[in-house]
N, C-alpha and C. Protein backbone atom coordinates (compact mmCIF):
# COMPACT_ATOMS: atom_id res chain seq x y z
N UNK A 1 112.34 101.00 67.48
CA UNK A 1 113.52 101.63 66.94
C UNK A 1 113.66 101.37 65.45
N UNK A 2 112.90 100.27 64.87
CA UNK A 2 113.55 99.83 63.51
C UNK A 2 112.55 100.84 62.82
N UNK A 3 111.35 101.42 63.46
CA UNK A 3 110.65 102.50 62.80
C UNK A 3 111.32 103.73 62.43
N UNK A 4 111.84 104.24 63.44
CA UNK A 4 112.50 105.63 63.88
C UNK A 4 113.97 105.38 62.73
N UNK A 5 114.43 104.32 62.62
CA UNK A 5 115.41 104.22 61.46
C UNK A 5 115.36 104.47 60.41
N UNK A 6 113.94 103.73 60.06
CA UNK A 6 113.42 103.10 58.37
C UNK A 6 113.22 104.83 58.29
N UNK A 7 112.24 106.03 58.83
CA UNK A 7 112.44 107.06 58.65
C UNK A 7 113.40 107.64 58.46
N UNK A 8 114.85 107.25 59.18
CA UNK A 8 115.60 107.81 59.13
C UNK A 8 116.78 107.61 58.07
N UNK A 9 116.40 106.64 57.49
CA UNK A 9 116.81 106.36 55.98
C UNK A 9 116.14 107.20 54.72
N UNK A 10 114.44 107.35 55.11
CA UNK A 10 114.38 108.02 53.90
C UNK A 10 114.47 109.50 54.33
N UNK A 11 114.58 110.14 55.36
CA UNK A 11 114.66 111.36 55.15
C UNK A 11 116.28 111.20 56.44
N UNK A 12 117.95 111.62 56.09
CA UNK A 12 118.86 111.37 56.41
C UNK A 12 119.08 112.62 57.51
N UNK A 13 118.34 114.11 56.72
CA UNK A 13 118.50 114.67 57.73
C UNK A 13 117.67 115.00 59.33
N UNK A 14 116.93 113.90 58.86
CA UNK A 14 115.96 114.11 60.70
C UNK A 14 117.08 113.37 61.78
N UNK A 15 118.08 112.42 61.11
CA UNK A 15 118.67 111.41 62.34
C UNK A 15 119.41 112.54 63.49
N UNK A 16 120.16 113.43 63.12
CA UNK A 16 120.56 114.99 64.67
C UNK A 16 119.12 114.83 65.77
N UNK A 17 118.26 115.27 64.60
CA UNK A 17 116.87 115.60 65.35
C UNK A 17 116.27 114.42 65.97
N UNK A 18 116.43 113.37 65.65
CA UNK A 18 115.69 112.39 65.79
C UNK A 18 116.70 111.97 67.52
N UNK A 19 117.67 111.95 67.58
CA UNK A 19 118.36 111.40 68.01
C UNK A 19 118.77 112.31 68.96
N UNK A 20 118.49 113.66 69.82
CA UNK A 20 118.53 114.89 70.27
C UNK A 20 117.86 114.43 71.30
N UNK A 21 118.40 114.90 72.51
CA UNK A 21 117.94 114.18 73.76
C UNK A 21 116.51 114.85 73.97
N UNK A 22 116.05 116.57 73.29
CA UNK A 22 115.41 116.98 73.90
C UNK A 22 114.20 116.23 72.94
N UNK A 23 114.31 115.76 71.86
CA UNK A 23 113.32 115.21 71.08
C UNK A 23 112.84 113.60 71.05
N UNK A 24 113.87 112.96 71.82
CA UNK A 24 113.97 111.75 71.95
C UNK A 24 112.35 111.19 72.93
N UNK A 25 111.78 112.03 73.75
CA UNK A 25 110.76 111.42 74.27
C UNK A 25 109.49 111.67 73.23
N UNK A 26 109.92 112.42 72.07
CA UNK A 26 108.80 112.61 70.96
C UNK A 26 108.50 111.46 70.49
N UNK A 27 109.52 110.62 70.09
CA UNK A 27 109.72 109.57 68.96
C UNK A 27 108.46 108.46 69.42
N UNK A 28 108.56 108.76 71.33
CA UNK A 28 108.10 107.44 71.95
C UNK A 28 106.22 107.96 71.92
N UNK A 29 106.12 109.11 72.05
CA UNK A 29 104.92 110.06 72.47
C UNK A 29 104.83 110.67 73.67
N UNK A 30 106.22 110.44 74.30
CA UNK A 30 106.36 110.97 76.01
C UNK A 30 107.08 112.42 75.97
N UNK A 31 107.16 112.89 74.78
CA UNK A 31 107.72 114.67 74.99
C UNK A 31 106.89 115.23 74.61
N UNK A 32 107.14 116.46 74.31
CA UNK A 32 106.40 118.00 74.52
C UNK A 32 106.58 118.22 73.17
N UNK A 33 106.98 117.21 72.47
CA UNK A 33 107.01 117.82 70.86
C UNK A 33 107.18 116.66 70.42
N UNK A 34 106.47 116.99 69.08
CA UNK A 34 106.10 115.50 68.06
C UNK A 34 106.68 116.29 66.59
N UNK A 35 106.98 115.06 65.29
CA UNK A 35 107.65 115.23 64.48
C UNK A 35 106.32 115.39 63.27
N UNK A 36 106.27 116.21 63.09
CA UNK A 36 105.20 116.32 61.62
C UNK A 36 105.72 116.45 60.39
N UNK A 37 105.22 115.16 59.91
CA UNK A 37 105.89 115.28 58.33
C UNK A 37 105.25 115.24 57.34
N UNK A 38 104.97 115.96 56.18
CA UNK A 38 103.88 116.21 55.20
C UNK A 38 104.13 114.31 54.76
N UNK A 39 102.91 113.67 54.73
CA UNK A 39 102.84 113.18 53.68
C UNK A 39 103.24 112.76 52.00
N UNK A 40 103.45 113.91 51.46
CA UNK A 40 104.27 114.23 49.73
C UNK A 40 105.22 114.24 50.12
N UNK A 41 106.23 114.30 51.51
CA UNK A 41 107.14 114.25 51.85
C UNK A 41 107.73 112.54 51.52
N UNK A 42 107.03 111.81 52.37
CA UNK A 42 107.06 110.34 52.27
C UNK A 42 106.84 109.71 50.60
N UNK A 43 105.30 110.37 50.14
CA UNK A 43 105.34 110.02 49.14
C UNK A 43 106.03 110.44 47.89
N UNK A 44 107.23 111.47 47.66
CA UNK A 44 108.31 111.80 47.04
C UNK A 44 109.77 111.51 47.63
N UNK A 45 109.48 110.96 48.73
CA UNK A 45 110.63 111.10 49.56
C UNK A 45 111.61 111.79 49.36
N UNK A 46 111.36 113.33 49.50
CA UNK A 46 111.85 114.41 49.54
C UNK A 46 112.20 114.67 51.18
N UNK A 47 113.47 115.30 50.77
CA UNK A 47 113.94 115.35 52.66
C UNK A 47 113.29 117.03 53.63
N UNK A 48 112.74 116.28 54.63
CA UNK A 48 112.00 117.40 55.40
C UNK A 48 112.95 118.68 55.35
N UNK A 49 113.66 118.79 55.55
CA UNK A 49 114.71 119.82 56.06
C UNK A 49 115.70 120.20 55.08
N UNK A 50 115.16 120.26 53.80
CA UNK A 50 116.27 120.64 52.74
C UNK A 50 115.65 122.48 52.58
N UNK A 51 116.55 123.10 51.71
CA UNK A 51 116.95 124.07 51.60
C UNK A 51 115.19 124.63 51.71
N UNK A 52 115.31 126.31 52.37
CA UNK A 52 113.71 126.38 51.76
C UNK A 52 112.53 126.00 52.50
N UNK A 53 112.56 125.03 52.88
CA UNK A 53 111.56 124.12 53.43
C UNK A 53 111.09 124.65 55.22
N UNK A 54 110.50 125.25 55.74
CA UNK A 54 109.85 125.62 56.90
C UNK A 54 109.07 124.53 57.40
N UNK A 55 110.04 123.99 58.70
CA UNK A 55 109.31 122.84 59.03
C UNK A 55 107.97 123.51 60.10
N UNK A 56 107.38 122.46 60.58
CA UNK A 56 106.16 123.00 61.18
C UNK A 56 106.16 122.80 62.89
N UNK A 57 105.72 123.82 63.20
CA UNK A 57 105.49 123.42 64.42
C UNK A 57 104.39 123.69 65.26
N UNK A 58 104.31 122.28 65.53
CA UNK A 58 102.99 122.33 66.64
C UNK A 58 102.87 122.14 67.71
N UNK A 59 101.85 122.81 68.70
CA UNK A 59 101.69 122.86 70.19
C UNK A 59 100.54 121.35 70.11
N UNK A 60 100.73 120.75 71.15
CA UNK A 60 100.02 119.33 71.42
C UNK A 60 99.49 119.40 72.74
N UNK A 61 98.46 119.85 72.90
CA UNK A 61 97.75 119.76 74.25
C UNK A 61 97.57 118.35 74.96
N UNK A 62 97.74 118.90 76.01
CA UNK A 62 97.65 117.55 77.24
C UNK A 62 97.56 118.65 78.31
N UNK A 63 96.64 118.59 79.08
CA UNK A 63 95.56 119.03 80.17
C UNK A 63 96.57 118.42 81.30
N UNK A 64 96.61 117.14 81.29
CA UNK A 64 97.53 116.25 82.34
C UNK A 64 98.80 116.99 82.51
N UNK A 65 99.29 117.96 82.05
CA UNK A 65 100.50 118.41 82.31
C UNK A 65 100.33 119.48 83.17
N UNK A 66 98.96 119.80 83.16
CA UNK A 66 99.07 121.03 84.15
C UNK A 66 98.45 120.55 85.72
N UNK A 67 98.69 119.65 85.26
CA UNK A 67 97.45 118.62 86.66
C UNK A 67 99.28 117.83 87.64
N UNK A 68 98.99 118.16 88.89
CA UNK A 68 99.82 117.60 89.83
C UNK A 68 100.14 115.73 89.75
N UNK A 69 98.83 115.53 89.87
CA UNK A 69 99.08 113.69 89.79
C UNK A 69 98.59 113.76 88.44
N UNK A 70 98.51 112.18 88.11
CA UNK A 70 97.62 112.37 86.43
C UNK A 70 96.21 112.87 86.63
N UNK A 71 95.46 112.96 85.46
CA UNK A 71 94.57 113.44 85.54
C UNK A 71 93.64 111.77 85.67
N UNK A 72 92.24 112.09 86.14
CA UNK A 72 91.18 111.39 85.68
C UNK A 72 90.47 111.39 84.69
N UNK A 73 89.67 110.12 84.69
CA UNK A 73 88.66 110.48 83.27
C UNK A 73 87.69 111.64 83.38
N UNK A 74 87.53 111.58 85.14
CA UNK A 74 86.40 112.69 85.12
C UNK A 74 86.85 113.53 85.61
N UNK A 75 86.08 114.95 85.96
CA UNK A 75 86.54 116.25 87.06
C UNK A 75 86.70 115.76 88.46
N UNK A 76 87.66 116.40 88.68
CA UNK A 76 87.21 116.13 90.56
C UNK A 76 86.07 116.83 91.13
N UNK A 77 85.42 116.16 91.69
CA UNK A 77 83.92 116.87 92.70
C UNK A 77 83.69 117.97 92.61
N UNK A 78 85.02 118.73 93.46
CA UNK A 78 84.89 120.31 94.07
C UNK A 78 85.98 120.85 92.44
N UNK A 79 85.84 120.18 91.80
CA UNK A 79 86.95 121.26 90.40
C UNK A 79 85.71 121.19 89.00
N UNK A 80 84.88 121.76 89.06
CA UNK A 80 83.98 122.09 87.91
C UNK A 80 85.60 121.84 86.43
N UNK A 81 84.74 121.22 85.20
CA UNK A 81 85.85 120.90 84.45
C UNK A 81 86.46 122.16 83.76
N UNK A 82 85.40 123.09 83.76
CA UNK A 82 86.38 124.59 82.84
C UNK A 82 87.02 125.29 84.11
N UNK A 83 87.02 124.93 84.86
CA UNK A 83 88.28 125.41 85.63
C UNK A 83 89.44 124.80 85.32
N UNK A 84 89.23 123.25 85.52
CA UNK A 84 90.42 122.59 85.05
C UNK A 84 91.22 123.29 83.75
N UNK A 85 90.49 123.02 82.96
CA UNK A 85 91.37 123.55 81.34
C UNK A 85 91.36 125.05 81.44
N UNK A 86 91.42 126.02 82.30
CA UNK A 86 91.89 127.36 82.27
C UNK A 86 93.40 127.55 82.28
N UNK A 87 94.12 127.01 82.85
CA UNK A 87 95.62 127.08 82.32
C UNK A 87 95.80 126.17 80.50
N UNK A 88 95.37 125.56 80.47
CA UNK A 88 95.45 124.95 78.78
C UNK A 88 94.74 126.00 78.24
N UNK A 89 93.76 126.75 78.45
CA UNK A 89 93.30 127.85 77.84
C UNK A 89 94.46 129.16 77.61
N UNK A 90 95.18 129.52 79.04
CA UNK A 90 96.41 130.38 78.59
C UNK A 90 97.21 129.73 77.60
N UNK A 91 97.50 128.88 77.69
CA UNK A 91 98.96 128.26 76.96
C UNK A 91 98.57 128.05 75.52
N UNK A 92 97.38 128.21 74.74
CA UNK A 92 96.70 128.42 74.04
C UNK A 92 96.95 129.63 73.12
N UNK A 93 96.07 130.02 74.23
CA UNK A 93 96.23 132.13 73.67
C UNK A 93 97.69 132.43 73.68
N UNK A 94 98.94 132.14 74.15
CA UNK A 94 100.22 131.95 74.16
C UNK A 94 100.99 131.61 72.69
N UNK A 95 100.49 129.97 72.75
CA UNK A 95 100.94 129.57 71.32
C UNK A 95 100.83 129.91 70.00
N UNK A 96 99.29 130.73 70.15
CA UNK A 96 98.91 131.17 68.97
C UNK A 96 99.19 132.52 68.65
N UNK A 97 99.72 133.39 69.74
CA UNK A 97 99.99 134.58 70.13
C UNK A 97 101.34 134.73 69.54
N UNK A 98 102.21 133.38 69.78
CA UNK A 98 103.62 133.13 69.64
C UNK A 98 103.95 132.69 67.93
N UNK A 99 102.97 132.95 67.34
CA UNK A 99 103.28 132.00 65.99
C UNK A 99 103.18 130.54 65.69
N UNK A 100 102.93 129.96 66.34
CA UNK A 100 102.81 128.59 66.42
C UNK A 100 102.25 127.96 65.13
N UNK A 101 102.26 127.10 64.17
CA UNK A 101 101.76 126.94 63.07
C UNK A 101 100.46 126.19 63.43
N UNK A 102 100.81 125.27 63.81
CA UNK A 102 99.52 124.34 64.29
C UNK A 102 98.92 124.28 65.67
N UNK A 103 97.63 124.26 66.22
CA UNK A 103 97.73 123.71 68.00
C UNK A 103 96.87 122.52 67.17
N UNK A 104 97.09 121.75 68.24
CA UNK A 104 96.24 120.41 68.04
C UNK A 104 95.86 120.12 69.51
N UNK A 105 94.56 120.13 69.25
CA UNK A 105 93.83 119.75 70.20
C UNK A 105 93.50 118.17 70.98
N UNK A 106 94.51 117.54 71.75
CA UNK A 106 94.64 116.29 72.01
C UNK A 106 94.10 116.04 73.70
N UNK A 107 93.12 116.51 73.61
CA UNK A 107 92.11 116.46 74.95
C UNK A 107 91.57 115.23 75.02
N UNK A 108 91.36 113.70 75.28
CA UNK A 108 91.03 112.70 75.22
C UNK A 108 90.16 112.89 76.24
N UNK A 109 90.09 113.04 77.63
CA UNK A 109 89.76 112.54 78.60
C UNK A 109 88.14 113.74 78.79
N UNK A 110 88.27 114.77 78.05
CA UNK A 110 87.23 115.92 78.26
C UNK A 110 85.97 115.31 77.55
N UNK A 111 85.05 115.92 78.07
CA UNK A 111 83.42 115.67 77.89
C UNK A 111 83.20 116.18 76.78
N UNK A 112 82.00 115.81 75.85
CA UNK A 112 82.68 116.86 73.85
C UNK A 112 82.21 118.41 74.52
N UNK A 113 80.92 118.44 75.57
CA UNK A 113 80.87 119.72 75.79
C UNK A 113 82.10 120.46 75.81
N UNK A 114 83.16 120.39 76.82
CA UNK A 114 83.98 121.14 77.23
C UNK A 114 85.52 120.60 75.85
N UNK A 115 85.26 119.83 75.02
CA UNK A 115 86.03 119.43 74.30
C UNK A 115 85.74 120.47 73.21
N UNK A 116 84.71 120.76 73.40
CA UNK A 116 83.95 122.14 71.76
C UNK A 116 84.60 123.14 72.22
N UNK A 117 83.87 123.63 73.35
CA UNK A 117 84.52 124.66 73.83
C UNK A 117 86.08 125.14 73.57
N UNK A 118 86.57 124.18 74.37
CA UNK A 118 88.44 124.45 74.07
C UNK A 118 88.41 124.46 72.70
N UNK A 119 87.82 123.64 71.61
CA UNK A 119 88.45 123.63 70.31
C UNK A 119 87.57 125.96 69.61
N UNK A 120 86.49 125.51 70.06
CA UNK A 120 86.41 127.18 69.48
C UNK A 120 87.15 127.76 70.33
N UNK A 121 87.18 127.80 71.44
CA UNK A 121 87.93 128.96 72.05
C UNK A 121 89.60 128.98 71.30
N UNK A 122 90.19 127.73 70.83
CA UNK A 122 91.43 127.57 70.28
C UNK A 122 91.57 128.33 68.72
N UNK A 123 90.01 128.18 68.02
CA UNK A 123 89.82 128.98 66.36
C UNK A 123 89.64 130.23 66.90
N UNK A 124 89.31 130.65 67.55
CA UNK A 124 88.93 132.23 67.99
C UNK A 124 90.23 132.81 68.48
N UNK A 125 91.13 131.89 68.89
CA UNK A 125 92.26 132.81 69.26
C UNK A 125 93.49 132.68 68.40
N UNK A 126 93.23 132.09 67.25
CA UNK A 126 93.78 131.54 66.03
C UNK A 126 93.49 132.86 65.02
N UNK A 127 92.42 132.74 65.05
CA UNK A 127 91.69 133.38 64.22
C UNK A 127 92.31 134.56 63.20
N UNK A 128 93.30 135.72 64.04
CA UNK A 128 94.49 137.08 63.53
C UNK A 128 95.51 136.69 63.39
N UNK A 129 95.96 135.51 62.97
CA UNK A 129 96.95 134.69 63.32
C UNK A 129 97.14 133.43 61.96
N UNK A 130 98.64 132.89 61.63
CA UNK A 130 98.51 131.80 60.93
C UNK A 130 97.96 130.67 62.14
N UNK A 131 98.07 130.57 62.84
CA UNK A 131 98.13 129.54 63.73
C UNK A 131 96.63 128.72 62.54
N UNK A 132 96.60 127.63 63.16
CA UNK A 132 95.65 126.43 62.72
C UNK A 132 95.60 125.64 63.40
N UNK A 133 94.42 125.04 63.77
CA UNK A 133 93.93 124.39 64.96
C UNK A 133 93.56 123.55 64.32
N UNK A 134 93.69 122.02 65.07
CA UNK A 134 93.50 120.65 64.34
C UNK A 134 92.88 120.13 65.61
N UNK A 135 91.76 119.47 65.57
CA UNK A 135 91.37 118.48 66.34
C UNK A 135 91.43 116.92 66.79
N UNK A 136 91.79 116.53 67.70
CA UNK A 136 92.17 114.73 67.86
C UNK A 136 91.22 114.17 67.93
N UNK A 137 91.06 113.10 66.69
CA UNK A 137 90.12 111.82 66.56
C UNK A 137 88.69 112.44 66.39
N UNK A 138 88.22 113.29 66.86
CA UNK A 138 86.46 114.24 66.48
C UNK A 138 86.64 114.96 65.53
N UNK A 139 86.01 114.28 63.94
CA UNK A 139 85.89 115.14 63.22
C UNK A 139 84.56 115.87 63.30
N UNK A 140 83.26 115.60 64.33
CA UNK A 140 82.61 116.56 64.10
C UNK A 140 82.47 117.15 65.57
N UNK A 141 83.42 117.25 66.13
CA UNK A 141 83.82 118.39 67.24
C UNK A 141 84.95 119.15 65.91
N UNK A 142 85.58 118.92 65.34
CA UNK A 142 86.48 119.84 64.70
C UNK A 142 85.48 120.98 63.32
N UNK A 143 84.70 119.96 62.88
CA UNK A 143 83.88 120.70 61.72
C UNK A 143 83.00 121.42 62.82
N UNK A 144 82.23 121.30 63.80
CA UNK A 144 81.74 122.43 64.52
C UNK A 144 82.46 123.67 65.25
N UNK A 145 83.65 122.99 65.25
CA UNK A 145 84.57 124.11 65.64
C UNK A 145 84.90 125.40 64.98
N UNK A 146 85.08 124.43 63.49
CA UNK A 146 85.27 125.39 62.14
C UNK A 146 87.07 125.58 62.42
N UNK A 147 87.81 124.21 62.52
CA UNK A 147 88.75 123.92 62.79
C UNK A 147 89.10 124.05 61.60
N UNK A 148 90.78 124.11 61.42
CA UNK A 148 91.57 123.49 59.99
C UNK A 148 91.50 122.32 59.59
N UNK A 149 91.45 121.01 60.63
CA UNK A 149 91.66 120.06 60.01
C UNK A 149 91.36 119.01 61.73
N UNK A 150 91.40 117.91 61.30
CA UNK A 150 91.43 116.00 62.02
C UNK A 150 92.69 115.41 62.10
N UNK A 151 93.14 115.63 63.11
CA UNK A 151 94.07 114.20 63.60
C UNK A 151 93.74 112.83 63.69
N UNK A 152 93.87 112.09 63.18
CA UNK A 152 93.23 110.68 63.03
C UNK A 152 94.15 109.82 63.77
N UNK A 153 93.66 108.97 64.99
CA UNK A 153 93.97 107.88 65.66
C UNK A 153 93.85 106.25 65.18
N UNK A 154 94.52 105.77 65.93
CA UNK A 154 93.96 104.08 65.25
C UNK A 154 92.64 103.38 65.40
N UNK A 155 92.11 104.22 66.60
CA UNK A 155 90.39 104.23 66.83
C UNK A 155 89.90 104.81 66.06
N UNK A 156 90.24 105.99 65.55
CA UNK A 156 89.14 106.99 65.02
C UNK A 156 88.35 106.86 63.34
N UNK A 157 87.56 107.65 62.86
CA UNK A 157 87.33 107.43 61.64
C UNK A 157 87.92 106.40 60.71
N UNK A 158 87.92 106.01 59.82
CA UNK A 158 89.01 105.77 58.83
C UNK A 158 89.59 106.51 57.51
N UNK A 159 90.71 106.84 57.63
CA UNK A 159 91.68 107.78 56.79
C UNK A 159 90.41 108.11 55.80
N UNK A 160 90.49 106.72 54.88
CA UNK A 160 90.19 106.70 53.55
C UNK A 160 88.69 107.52 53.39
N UNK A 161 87.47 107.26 54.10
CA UNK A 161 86.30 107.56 54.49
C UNK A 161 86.35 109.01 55.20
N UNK A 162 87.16 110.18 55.58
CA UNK A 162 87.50 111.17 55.93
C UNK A 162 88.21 111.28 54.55
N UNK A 163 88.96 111.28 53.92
CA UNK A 163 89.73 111.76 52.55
C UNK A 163 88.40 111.63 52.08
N UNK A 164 87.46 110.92 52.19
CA UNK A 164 86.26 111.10 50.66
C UNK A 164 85.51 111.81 51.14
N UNK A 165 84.82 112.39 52.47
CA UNK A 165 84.29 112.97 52.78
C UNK A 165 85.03 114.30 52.09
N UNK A 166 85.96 114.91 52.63
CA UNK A 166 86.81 115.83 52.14
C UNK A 166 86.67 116.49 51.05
N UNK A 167 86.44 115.20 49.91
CA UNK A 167 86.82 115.71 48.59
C UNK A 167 85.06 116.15 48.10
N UNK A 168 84.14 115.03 48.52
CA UNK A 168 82.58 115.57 48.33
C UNK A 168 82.34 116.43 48.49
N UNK A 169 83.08 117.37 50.01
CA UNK A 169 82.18 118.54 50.10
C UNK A 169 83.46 119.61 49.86
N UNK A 170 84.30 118.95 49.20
CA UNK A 170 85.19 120.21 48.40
C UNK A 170 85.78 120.98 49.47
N UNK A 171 86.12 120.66 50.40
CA UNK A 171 86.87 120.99 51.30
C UNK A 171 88.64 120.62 51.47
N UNK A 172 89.25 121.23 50.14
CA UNK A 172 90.41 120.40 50.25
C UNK A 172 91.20 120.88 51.07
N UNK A 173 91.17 122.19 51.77
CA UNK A 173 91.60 123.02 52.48
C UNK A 173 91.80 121.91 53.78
N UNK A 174 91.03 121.14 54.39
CA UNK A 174 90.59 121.16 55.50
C UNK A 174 91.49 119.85 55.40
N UNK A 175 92.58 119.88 57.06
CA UNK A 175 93.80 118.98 57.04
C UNK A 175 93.56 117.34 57.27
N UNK A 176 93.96 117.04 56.97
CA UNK A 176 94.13 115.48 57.48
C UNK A 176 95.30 114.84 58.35
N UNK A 177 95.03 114.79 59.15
CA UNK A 177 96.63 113.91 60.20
C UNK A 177 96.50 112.72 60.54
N UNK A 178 97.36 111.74 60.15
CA UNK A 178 97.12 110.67 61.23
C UNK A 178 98.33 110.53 62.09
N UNK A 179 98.21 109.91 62.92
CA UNK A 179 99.11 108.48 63.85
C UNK A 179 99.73 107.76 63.35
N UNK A 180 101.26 107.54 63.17
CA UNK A 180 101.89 106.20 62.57
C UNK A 180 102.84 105.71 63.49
N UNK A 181 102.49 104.79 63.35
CA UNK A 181 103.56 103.17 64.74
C UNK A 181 104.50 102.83 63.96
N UNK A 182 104.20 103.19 62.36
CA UNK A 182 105.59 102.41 61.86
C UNK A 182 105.55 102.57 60.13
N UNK A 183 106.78 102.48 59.66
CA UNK A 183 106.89 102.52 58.07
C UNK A 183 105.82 102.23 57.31
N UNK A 184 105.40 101.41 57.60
CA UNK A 184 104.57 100.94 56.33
C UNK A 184 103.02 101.53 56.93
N UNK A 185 103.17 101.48 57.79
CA UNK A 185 101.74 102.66 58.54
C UNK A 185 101.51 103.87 57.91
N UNK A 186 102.88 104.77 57.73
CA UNK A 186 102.87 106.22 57.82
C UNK A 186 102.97 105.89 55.61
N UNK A 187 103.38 104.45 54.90
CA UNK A 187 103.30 104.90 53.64
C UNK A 187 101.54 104.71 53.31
N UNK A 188 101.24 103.75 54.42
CA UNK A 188 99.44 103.85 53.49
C UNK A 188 98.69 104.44 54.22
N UNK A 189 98.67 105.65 55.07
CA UNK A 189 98.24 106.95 55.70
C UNK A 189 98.82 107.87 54.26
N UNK A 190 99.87 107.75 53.86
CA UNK A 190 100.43 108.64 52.53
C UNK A 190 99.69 108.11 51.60
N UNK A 191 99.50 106.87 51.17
CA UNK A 191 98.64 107.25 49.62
C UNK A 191 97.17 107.09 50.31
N UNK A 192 96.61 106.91 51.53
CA UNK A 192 95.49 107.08 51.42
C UNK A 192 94.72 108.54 51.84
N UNK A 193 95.73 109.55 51.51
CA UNK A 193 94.79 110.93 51.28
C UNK A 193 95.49 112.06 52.87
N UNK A 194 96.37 111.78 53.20
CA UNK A 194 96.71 111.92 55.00
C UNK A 194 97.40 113.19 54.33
N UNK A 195 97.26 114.16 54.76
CA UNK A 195 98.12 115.58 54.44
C UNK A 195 99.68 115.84 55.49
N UNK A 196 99.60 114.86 56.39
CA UNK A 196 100.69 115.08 57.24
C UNK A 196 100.58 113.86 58.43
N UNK A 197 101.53 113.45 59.20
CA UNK A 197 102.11 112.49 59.51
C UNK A 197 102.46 112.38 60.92
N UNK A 198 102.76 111.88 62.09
CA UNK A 198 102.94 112.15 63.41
C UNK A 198 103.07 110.81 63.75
């Protein structure tokens, strides 16, 4: 909670949002929607939601939601795995259909085969569309994808070593996200090159 505050000091108008029952399982990572905040946001501490400003919104895949019990690490026997992700495949073509700014692809538990797959099948249906597709923790499932951009985990790459990659091959286009647990997390994800925040 002293995280969700310290945010909510520097930017005054997220505390409605923050504090909104339907957003309240975001804060924890247990809802259907997460808070994305540019980076230059933090590092100007300029408030998300002032005049002008189009906040973003993104679809966050989880496979497990369409699954009865949780899911496993693996397929079940008799369920080949691209059957499984055929409803995450509609809800997909949906989001991006719907305007959605971002999907992010947060498939943990999938094989990279079927993890590629969903991520092109997600740029291909992006594609007539602003939508932008970001990939979790695989930056080279996302660069084969020919994704927008990397979500970065506390496992994954490191920020700084993805920001330099970035800038070598002149790809400034191409997004950067990380993961933050807490204030001082989400300020050195901000000066170390992070285009946006979660």
């Amino acid at each position: 909670k002293s995280d969700l505050f310290g945010f909510s000091f520097l930017f005054p108008s997220l505390i409605p949002i923050l504090l909104h029952p339907s957003v309240r399982g975001a804060v924890t990572g247990l809802g259907p929607l997460d808070i994305a905040l540019s980076a230059s946001m933090l590092r100007e501490r300029s408030d998300p939601l002032e005049r002008g400003r189009k906040p973003i919104l993104c679809y966050v895949t989880d496979l497990r939601a369409f699954e009865a019990a949780p899911a496993p690490s693996a397929p079940r026997p008799s369920e080949p795995e691209s059957h499984r992700i055929h409803p995450l495949r509609d809800s997909i073509r949906r989001a991006a259909a719907a305007g959605i700014d971002w999907i992010q692809i947060r498939e943990k538990d999938l094989e990279t085969r079927s993890l590629m797959e969903l991520a092109r099948f997600a740029v291909a249906e992006a594609h007539a569309t602003s939508t932008r597709v970001l990939v979790n923790d695989r930056l080279d499932v996302a660069l084969a994808a020919n994704a927008a951009g990397v979500h970065l985990g506390e496992k994954s790459l490191p920020l700084e070593a993805v920001a330099e990659w970035r800038r070598s091959a002149r790809r400034l286009d191409f997004l950067i996200g990380v993961s933050c647990h807490s204030l001082e997390s989400a300020r050195a994800a901000a000066r170390g090159g992070a285009d946006y925040l979660f």
